[in-house]
N, C-alpha and C. Protein backbone atom coordinates (compact mmCIF):
# COMPACT_ATOMS: atom_id res chain seq x y z
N UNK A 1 -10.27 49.83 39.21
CA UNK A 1 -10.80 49.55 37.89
C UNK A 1 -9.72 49.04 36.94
N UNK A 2 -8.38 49.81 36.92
CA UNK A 2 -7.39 50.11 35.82
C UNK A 2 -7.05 47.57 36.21
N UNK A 3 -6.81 47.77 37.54
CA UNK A 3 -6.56 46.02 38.38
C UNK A 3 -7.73 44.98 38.18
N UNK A 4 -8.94 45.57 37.65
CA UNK A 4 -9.74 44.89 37.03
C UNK A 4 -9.52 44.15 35.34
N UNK A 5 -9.08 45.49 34.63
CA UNK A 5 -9.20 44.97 32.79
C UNK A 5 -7.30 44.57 32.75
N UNK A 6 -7.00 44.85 33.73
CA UNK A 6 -5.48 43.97 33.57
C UNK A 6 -6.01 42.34 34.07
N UNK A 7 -6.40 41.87 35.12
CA UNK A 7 -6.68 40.42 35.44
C UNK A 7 -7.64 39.94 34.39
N UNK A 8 -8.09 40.55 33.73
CA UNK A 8 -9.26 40.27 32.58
C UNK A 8 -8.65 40.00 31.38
N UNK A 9 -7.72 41.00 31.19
CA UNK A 9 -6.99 40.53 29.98
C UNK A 9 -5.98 39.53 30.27
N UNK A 10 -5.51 39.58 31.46
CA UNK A 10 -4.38 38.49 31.37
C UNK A 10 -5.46 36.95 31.96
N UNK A 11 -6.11 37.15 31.98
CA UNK A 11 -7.06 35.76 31.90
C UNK A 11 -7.55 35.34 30.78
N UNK A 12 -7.97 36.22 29.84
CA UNK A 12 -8.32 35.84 28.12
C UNK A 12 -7.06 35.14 27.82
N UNK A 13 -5.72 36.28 28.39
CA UNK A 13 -4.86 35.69 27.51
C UNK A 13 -4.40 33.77 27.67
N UNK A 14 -4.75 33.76 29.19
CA UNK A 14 -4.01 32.60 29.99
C UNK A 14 -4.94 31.59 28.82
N UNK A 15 -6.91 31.86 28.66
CA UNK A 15 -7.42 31.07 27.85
C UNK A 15 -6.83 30.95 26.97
N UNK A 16 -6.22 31.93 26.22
CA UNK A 16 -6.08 31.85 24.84
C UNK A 16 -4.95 30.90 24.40
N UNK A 17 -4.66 31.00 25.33
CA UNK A 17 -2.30 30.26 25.37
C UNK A 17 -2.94 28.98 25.09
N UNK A 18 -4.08 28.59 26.36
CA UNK A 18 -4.80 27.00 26.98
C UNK A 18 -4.88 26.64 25.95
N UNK A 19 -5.93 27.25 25.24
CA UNK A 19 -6.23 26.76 24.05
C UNK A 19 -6.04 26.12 22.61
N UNK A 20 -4.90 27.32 22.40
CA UNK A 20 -3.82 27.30 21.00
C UNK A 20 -2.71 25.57 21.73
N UNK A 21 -2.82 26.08 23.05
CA UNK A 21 -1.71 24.34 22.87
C UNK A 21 -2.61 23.12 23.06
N UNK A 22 -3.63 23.10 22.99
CA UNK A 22 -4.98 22.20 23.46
C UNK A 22 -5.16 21.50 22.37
N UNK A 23 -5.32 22.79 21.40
CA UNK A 23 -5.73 21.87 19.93
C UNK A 23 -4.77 22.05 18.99
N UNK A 24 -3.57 22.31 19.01
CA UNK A 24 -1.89 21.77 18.78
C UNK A 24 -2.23 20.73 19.03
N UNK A 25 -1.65 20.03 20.62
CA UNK A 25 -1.70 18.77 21.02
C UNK A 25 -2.74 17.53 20.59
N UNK A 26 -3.89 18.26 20.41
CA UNK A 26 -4.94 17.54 19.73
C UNK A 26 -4.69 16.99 18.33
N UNK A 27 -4.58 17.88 17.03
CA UNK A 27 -3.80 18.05 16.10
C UNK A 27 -2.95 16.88 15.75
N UNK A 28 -1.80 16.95 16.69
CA UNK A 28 -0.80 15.66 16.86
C UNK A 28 -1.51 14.59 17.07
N UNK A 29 -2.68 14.42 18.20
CA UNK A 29 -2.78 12.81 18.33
C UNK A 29 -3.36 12.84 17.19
N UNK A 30 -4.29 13.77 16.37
CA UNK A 30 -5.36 12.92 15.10
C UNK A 30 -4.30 12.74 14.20
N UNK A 31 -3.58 13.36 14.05
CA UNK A 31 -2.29 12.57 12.98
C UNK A 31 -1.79 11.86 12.99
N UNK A 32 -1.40 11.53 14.50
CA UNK A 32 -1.18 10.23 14.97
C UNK A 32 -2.12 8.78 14.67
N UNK A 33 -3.06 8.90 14.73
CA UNK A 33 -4.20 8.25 14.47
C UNK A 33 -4.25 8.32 12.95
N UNK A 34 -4.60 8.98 12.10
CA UNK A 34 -4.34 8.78 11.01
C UNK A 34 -3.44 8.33 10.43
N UNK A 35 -2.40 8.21 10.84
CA UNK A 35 -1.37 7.26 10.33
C UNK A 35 -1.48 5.94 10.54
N UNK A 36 -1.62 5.72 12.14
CA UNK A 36 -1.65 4.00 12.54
C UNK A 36 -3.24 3.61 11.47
N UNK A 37 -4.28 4.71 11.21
CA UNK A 37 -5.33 3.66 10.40
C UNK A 37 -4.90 3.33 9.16
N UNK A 38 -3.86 4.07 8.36
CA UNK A 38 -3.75 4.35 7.13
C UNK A 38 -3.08 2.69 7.13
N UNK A 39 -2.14 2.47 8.06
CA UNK A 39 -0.86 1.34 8.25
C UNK A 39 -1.99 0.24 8.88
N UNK A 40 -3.00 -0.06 9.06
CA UNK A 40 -3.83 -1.15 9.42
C UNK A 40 -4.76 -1.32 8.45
N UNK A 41 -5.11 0.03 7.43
CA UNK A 41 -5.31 -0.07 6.76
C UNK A 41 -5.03 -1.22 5.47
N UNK A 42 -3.59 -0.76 5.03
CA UNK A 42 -2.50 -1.32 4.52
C UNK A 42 -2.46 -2.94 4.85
N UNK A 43 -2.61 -3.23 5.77
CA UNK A 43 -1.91 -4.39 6.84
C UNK A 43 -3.72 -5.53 6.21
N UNK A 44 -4.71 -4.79 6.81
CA UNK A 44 -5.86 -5.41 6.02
C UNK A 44 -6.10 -5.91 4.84
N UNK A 45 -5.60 -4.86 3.57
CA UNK A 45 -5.27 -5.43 2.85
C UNK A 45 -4.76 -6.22 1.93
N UNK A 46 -3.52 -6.30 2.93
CA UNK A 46 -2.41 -7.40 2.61
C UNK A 46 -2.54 -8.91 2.94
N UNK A 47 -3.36 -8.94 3.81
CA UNK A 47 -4.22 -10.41 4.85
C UNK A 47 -5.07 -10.19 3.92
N UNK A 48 -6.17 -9.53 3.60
CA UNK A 48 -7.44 -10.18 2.40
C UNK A 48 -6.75 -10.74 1.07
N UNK A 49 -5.06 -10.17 0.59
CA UNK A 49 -4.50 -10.54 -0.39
C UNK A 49 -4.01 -12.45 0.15
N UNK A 50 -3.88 -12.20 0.66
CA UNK A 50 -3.21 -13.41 1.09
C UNK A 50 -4.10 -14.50 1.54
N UNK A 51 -4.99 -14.24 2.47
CA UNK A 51 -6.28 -15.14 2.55
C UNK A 51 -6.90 -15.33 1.00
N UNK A 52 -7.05 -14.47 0.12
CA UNK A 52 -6.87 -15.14 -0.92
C UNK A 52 -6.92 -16.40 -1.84
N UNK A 53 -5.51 -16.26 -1.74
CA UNK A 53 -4.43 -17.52 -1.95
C UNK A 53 -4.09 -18.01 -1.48
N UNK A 54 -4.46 -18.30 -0.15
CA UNK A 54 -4.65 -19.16 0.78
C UNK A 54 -5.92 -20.14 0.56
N UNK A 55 -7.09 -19.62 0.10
CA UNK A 55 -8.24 -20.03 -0.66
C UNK A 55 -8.15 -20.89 -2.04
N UNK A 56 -7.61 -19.73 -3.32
CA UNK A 56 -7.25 -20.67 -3.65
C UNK A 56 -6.38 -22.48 -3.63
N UNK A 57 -5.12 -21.76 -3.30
CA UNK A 57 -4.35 -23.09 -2.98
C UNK A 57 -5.01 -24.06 -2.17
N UNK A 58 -6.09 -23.98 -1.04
CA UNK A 58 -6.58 -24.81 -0.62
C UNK A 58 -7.90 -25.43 -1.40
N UNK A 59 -8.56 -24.72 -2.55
CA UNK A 59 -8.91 -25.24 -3.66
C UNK A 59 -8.29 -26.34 -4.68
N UNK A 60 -7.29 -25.70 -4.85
CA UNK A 60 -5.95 -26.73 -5.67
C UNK A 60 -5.62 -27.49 -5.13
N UNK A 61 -5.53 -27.97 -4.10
CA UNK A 61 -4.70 -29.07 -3.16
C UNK A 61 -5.07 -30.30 -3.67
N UNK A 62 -6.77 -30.39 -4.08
CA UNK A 62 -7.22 -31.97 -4.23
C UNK A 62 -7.02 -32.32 -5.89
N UNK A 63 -6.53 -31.26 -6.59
CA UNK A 63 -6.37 -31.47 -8.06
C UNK A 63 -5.00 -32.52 -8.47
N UNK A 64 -4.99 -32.94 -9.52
CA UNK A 64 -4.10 -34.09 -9.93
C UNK A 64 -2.59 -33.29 -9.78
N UNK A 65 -3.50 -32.05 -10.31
CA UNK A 65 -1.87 -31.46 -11.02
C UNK A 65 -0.80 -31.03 -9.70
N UNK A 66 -2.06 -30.53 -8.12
CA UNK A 66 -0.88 -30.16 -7.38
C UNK A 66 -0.75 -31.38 -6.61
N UNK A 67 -1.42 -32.48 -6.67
CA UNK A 67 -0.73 -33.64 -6.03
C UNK A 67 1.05 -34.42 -6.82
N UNK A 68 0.70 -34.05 -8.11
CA UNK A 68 1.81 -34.47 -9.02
C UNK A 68 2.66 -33.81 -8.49
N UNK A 69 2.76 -32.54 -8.62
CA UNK A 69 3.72 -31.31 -8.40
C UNK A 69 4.46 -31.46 -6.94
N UNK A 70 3.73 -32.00 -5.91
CA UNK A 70 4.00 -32.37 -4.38
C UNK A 70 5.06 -33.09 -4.81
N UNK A 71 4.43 -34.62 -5.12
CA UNK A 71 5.11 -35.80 -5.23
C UNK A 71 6.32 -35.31 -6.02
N UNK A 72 6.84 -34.61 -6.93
CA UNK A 72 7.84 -34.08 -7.88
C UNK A 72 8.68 -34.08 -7.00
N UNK A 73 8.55 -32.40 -6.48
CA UNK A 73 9.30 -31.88 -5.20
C UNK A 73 9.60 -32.28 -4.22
N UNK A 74 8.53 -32.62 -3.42
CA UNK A 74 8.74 -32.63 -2.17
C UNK A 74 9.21 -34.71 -2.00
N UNK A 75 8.71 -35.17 -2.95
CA UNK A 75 8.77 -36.97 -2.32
C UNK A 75 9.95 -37.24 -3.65
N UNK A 76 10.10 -36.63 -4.23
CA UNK A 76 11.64 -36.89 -5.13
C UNK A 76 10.60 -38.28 -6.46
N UNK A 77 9.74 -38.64 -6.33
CA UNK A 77 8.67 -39.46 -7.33
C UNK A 77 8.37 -39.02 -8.74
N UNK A 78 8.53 -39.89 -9.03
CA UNK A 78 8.33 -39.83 -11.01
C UNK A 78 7.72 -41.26 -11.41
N UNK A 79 7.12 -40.37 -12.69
CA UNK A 79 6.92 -42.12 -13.57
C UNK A 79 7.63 -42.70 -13.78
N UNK A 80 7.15 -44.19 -13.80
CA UNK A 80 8.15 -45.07 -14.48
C UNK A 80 9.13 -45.08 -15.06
N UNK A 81 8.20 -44.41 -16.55
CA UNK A 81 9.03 -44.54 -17.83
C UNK A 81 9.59 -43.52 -18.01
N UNK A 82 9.59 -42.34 -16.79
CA UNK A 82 10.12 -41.04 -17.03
C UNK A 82 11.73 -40.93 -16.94
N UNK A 83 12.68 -39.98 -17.56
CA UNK A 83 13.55 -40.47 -17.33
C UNK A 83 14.01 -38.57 -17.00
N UNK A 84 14.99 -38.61 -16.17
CA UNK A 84 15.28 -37.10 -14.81
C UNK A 84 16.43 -36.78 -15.39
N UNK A 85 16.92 -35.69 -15.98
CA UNK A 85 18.01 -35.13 -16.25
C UNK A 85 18.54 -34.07 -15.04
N UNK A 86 19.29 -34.48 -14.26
CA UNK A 86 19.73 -33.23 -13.59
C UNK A 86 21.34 -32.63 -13.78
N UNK A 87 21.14 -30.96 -14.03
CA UNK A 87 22.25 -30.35 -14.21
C UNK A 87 22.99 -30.42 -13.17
N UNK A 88 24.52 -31.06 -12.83
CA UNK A 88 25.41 -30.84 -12.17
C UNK A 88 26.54 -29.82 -12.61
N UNK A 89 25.97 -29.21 -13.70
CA UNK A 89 27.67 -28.19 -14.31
C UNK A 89 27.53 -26.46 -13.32
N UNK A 90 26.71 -26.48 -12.55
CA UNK A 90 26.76 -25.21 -12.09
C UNK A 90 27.16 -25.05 -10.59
């Protein structure tokens, strides 16, 4: 009898150990997981920021002002009668 409630208890206990590190370990991955959603989270939002203005600017593209602004920069072009001051003292 006495070799009975000893294998009984040390079998609750063996459950009990199973258990407590079961959902420990568990524990860890959902935190784990909660972090990588929080950071894709993040990451989503930063792409809808940017798609955006990506939107816009591809709105703006056919306007006078960012074709001017191109030609400024990027093709070195001006008016005529415009006349270009550039600072060389720095």
């Amino acid at each position: 009898m006495k070799k009975r409630k000893i294998y009984k208890r040390l079998l609750i206990l063996l459950v009990l150990i199973y258990a407590i590190f079961t959902l420990a370990n568990q524990q860890k991955v959902l935190n784990e997981y909660s972090k990588t959603s929080k950071e894709l989270t993040n990451r989503i939002e930063d792409e809808e920021i940017y798609n955006k203005e990506l939107i816009a600017e591809k709105d703006n593209v056919n306007s006078e002002e960012f074709i001017e602004q191109m030609a400024r920069e990027k093709l070195d072009m001006y008016y005529p009668n415009e006349k270009v001051y550039l600072d060389k003292g720095m």
